[in-house]
Protein backbone atom coordinates (compact mmCIF):
# COMPACT_ATOMS: atom_id res chain seq x y z
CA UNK A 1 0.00 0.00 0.00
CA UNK A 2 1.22 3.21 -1.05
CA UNK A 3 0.03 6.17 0.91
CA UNK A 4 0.79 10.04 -0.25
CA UNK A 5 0.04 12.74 2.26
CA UNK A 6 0.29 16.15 1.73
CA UNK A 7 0.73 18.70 4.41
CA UNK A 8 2.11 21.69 4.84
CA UNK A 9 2.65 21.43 8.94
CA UNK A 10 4.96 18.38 8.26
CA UNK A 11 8.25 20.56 6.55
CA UNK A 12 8.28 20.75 10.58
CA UNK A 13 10.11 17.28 11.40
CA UNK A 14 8.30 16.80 14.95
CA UNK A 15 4.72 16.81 12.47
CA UNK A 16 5.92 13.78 10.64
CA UNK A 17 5.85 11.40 13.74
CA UNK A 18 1.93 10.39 13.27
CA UNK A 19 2.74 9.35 9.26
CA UNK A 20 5.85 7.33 10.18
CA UNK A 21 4.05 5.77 13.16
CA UNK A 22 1.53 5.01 10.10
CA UNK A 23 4.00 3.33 7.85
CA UNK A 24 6.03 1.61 11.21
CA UNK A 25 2.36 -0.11 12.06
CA UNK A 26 0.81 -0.90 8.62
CA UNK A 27 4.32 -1.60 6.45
CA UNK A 28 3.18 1.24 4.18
CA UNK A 29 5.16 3.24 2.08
CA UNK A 30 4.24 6.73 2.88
CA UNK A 31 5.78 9.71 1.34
CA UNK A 32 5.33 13.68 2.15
CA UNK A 33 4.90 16.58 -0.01
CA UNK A 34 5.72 19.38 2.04
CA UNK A 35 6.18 23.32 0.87
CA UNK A 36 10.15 24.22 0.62
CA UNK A 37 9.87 26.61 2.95
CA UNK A 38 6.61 28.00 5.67
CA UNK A 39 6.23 30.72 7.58
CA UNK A 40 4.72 30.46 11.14
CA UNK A 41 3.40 33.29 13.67
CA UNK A 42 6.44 32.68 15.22
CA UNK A 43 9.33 32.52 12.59
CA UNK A 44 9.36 32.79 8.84
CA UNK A 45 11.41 31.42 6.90
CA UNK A 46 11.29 27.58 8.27
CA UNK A 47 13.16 24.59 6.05
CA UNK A 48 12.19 21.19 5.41
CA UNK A 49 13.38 18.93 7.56
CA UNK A 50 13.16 14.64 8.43
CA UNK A 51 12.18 12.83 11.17
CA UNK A 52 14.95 10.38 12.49
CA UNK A 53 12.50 7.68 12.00
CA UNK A 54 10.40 8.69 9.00
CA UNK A 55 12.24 7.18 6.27
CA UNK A 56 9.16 7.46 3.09
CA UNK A 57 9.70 9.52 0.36
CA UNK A 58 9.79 13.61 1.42
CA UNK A 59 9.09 15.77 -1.64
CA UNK A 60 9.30 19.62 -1.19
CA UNK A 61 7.86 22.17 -3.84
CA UNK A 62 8.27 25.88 -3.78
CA UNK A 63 4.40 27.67 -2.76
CA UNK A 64 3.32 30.50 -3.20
CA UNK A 65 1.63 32.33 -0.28
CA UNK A 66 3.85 30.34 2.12
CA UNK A 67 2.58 30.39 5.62
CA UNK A 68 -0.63 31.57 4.22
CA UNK A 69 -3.05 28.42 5.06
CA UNK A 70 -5.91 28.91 2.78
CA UNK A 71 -4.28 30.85 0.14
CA UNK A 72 -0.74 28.63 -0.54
CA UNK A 73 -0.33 27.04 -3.82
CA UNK A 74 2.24 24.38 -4.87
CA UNK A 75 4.63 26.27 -7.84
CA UNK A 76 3.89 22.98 -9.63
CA UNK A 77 1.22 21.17 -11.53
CA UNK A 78 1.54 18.33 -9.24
CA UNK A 79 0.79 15.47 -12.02
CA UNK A 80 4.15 14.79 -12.46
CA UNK A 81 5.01 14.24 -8.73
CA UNK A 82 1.86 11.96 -8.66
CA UNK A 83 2.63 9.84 -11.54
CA UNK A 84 5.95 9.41 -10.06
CA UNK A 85 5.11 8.43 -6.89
CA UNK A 86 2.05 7.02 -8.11
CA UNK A 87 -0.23 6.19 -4.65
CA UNK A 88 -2.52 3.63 -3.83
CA UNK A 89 -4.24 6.73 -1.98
CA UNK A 90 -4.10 10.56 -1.05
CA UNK A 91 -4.54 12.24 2.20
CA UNK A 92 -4.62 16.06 2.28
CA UNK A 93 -3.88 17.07 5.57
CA UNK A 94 -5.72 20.43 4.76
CA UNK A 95 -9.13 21.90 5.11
CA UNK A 96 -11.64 21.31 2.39
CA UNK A 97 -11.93 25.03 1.09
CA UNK A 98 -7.95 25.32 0.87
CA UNK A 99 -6.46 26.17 -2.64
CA UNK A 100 -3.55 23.70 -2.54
CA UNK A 101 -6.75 20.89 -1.42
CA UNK A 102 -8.52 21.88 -4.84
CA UNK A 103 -5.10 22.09 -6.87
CA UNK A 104 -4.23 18.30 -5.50
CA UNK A 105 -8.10 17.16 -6.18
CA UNK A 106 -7.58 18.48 -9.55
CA UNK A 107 -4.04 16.53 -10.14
CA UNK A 108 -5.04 13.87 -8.92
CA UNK A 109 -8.42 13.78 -11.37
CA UNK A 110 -5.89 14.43 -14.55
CA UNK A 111 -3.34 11.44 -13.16
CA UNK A 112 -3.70 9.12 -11.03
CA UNK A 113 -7.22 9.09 -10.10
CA UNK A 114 -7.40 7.15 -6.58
CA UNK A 115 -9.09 7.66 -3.48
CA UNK A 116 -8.88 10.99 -1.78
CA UNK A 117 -9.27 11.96 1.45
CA UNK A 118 -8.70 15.74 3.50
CA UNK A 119 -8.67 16.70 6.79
CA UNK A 120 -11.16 19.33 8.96
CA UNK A 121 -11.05 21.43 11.95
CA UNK A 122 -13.36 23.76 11.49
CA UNK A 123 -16.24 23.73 13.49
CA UNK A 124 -18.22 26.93 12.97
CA UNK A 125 -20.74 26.62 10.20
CA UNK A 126 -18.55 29.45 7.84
CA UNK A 127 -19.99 30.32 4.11
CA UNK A 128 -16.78 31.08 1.91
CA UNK A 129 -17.25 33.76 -0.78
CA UNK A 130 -16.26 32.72 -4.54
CA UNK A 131 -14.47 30.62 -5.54
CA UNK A 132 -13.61 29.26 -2.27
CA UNK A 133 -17.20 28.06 -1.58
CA UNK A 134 -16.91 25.84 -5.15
CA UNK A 135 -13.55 24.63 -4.25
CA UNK A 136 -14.89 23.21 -0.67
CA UNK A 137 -17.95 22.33 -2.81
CA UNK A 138 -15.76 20.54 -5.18
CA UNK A 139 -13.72 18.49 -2.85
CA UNK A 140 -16.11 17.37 -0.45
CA UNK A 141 -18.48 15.88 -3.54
CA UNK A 142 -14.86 13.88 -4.85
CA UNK A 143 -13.62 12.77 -1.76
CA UNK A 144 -13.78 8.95 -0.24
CA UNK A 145 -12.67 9.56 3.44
CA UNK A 146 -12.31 12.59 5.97
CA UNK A 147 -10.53 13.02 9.29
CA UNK A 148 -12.40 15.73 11.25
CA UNK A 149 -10.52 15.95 14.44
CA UNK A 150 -14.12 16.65 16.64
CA UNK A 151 -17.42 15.95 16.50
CA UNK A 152 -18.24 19.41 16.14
CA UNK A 153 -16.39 19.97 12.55
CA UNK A 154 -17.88 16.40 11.40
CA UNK A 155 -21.59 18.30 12.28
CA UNK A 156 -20.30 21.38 9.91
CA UNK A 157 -19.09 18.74 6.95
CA UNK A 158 -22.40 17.30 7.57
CA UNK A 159 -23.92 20.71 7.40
CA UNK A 160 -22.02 21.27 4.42
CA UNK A 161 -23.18 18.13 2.42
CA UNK A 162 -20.88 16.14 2.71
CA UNK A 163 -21.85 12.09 3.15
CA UNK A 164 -19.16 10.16 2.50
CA UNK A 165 -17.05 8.24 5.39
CA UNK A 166 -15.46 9.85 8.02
CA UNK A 167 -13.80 9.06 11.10
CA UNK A 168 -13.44 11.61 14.08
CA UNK A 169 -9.83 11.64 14.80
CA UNK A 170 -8.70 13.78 17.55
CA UNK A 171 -5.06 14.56 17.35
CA UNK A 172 -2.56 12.50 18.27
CA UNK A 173 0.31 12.16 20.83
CA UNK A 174 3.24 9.88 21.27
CA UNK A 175 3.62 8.75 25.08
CA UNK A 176 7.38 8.23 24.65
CA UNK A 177 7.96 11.75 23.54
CA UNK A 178 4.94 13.26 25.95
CA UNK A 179 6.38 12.37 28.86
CA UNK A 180 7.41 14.01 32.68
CA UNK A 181 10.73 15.52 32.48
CA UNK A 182 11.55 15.90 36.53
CA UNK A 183 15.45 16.55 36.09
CA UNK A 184 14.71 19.12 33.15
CA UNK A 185 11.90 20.83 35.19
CA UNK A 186 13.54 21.09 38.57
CA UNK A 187 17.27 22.33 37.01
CA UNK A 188 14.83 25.18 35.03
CA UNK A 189 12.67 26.13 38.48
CA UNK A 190 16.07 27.16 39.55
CA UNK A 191 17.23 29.25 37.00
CA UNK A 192 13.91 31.16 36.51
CA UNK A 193 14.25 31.68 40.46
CA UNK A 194 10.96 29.79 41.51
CA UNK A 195 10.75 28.75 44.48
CA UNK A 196 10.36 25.09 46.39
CA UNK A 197 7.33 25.63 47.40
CA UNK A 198 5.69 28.17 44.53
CA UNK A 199 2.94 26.25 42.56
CA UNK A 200 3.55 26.77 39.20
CA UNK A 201 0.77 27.84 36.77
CA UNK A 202 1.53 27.31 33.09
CA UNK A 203 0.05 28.18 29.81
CA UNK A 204 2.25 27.07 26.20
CA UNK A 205 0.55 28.75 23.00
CA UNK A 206 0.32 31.80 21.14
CA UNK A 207 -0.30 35.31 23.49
CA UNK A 208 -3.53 36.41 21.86
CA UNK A 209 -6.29 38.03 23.46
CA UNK A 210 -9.02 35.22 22.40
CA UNK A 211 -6.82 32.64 24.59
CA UNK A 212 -8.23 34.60 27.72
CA UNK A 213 -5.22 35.01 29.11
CA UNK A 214 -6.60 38.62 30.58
CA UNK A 215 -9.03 36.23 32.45
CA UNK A 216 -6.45 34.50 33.88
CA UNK A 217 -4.32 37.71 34.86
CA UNK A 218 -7.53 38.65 36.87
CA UNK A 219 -7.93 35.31 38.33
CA UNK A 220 -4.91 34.90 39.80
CA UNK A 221 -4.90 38.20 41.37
CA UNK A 222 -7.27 37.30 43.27
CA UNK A 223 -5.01 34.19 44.72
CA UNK A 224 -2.43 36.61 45.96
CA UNK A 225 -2.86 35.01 49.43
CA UNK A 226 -1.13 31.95 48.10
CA UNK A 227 2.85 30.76 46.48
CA UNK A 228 1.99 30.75 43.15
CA UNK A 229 3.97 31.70 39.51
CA UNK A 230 2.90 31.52 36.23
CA UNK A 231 4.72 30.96 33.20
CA UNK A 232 3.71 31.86 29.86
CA UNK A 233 5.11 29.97 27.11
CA UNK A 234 4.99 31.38 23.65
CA UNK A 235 4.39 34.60 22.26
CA UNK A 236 2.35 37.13 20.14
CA UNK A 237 1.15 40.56 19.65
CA UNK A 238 -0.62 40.72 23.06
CA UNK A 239 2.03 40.30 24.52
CA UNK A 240 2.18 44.40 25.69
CA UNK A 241 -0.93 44.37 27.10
CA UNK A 242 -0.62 41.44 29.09
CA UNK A 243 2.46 43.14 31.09
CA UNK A 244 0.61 46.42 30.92
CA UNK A 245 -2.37 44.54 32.52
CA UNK A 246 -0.15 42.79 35.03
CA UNK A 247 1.35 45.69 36.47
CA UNK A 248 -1.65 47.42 36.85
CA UNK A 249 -2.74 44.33 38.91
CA UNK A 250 0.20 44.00 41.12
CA UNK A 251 1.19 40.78 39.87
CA UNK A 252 3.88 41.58 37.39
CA UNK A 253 6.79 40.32 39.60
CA UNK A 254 5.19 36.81 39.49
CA UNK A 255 4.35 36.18 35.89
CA UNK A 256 7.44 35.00 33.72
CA UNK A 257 7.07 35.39 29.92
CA UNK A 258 9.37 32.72 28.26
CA UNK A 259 8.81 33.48 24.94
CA UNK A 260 8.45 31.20 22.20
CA UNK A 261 10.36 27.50 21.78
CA UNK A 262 10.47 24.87 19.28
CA UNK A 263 7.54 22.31 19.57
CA UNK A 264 9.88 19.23 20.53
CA UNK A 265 10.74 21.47 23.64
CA UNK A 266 7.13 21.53 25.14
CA UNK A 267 7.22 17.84 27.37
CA UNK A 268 10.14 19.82 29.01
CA UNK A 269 8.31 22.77 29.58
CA UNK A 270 4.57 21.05 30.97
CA UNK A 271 7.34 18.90 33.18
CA UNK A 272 7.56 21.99 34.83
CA UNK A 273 4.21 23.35 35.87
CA UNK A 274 1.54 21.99 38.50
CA UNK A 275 -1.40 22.85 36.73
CA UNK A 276 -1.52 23.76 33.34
CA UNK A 277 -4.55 26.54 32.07
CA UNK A 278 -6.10 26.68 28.63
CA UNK A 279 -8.56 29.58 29.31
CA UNK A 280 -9.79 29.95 25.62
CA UNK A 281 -13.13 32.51 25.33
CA UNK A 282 -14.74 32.17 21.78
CA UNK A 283 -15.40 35.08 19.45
CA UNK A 284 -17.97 35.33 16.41
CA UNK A 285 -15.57 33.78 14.15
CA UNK A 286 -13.55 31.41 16.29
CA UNK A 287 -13.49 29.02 19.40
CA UNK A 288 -11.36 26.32 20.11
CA UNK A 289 -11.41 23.66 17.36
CA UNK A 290 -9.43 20.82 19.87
CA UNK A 291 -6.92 22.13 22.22
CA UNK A 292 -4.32 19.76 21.87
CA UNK A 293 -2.11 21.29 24.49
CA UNK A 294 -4.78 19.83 27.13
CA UNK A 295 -4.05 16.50 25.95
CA UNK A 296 -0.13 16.63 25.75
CA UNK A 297 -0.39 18.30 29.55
CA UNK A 298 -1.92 15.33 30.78
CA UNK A 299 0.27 13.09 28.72
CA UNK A 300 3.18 14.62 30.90
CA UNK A 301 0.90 14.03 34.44
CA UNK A 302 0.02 17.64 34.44
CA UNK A 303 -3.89 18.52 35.57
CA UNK A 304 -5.66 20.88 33.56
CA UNK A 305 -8.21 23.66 33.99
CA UNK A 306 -9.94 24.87 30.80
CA UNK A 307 -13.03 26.97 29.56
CA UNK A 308 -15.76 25.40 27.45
CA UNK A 309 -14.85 27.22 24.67
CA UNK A 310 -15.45 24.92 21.80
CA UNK A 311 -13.67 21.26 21.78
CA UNK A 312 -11.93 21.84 25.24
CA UNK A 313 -14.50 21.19 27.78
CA UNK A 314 -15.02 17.80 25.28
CA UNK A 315 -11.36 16.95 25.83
CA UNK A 316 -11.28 17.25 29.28
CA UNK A 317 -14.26 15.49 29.88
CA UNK A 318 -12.75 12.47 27.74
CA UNK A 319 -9.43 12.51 29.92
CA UNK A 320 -10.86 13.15 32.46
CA UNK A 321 -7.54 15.31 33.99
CA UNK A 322 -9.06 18.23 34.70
CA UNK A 323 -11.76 20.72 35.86
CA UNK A 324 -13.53 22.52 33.29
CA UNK A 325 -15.26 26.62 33.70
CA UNK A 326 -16.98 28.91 31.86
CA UNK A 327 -15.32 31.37 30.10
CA UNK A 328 -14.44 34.91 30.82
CA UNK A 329 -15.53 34.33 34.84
CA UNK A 330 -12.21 35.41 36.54
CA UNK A 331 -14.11 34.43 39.98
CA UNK A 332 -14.79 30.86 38.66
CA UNK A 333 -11.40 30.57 37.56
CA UNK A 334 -10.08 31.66 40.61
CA UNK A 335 -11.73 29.31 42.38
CA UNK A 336 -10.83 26.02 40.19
CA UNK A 337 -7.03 27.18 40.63
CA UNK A 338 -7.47 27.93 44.20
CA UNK A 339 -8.50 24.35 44.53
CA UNK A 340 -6.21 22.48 43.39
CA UNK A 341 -3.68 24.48 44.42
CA UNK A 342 -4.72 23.53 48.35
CA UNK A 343 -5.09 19.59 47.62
CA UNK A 344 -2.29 18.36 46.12
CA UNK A 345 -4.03 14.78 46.50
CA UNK A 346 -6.88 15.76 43.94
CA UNK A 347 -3.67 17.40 41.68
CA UNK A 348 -2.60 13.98 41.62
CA UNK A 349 -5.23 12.22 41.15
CA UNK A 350 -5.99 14.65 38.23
CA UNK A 351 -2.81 14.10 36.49
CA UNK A 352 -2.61 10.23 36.64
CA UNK A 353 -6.20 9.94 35.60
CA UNK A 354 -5.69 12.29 32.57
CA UNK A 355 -1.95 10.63 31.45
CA UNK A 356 -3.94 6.86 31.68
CA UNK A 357 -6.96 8.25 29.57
CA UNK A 358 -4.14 9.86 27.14
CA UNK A 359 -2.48 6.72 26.37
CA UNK A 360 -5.76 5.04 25.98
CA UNK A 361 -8.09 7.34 23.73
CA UNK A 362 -4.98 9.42 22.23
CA UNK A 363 -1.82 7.73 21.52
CA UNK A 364 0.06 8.10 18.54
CA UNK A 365 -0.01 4.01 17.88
CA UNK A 366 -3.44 3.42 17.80
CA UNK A 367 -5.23 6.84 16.17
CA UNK A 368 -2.57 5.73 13.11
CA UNK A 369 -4.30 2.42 12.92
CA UNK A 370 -7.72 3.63 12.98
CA UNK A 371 -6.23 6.25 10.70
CA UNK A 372 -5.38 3.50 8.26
CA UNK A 373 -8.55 1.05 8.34
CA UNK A 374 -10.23 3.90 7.27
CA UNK A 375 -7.96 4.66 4.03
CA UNK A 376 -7.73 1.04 3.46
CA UNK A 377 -11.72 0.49 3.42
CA UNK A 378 -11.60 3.27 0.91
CA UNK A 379 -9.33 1.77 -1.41
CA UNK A 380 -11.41 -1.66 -1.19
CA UNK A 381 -14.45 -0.08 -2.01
CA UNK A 382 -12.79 1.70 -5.25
């Protein structure tokens, strides 16, 4: 079995890991197409680069638009690559209304002509102007298999028309990689200057103000009765009001803002926090469409409190590490922190509860197979 995916989050090595985890449990030869080169929010400019362990074919091709995630198109026809690789299948690790998703239907309708399959996050019901609309239109009317990551965007394909299979497949994580890093953690408390006995409050993503991180800013000032720190991990353009905000609340000397680090970095960082927060509040055109961070938290024993803003409550529920509040309720928030903050035997509990449920309902080997029966049923049925 021959398997092409293409995916522009996979130039980024540490993205690879759920395709060769594919190929190491099925014996099939996947190959990549990846864009030469992707901007982020947090670095332009980023190069292709393997997986130790991925060993399939990895084909890069100049975009244009790069970093752009709806708008990037391959600087290629594509019918050449597909000839040459020439799969028993095709999954495009993209959202339905993409351009590079049409411009890979559409190659693969002039060559090779096999089962194709994308991928979908979104879960608000969104009406794309033209020709966007007719692309998604397009795609989801030729396609023989979907991976929405959440109920919630299978109910907007659904919504959308589309009635082929799918297979809700949250996202995955690898146990050996998500994993407590004690040494790590305890040598970094030390240089950041965090005490023994501070209970550390963490939060890894980008500093935007829909992440609620305001919210959180208020809710722990109104813990100042107890040894606590927070560390922010990541970065973004809220960044200035965030310190503006925590200054104004007397808190500024106990919030450390790390900045931004590679993703193969994060196990260290969770290592290194009691609780971890994911205070998302959802806007008119967004809400959470997983939260993935909850789930690699708990895979490195970490409790979690989160909002209900879309997918999260869902993922905490199904770990089960974690309390989960409304949004945008400081007070509430407050409250679930203070909490476990005072019984360290519920923390635990928390945290071994959530890393069991992790490498039951979300590890790396077993989403691949499921991943796979899926493609291989579509291949079967032609």
């Amino acid at each position: 079995m021959k398997l092409l995916v293409v995916s522009h989050a996979c130039i980024t090595s540490v993205n690879q890991a759920f395709f060769a985890e594919v190929s190491h449990a099925t014996g099939w030869d996947v190959s990549l197409l990846v864009p030469q080169e992707w901007t982020t929010d947090y670095k332009a400019g980023n190069k292709v680069e393997r997986l130790e362990g991925f060993s399939g074919g990895l084909y890069s091709i100049p975009v244009w638009k790069p970093g752009n995630i709806p708008l990037h198109v391959y600087k290629s026809a594509l019918i050449g690559l597909l000839r040459k690789v020439n799969p028993d299948a095709i999954y495009v690790h993209h959202e339905p209304y993409g351009l590079a998703t049409f411009q890979v239907y559409i190659a693969n309708r002039l060559s090779t002509r096999v089962p194709i399959g994308f991928y979908a996050a979104q879960n608000i019901l969104k009406q794309y102007p033209a020709p966007f609309r007719w692309f998604e239109r397009y795609v989801l009317a030729q396609s023989k298999f979907a991976f929405p990551v959440s109920q919630g965007a299978l109910e907007i394909l659904r919504k959308k028309g589309y009635s082929a299979p799918a297979d809700v497949l949250p996202l995955a994580v690898d146990p050996e990689v998500y994993r407590r890093r004690p040494d790590w953690a305890a040598g970094e408390r030390t240089a950041l200057g965090i005490g023994k006995d501070e209970f550390v409050i963490g939060y890894v993503g980008r500093l935007v103000e829909e992440k609620g991180l305001a919210t959180l800013f208020k809710a722990l000032a109104r813990l100042n009765g107890f040894g606590w720190r927070c560390v922010l991990v990541g970065s973004g353009a809220y960044e200035p009001a965030l310190r503006t905000l925590a200054t104004e609340l007397d808190i500024a000397d106990r919030i450390l803002f790390c900045g931004y680090v590679e993703h193969h970095e994060a196990p260290s960082w969770f290592s290194l926090f009691d609780l971890f927060v994911l205070p998302s509040e959802t806007r008119r055109n967004w809400k959470e469409q997983f939260g993935r961070v909850i789930v690699e938290a708990n895979a490195c024993e970490v409790p979690v409190v989160g909002t209900e803003s879309g997918e999260i409550g869902n993922v905490l529920r199904a770990t089960g590490g974690g309390l989960v509040v409304p949004e945008a309720e400081p007070a509430t928030l407050a409250d679930a922190i203070g909490t476990l903050m005072g019984d360290p035997a519920q923390c635990r509990l928390l945290a071994q509860r959530g890393a069991e449920a992790v490498r039951a309902k979300f590890g790396q080997r077993q989403l691949a197979l499921q991943f796979a029966d899926r493609i291989r049923e579509a291949c079967l049925s032609g």
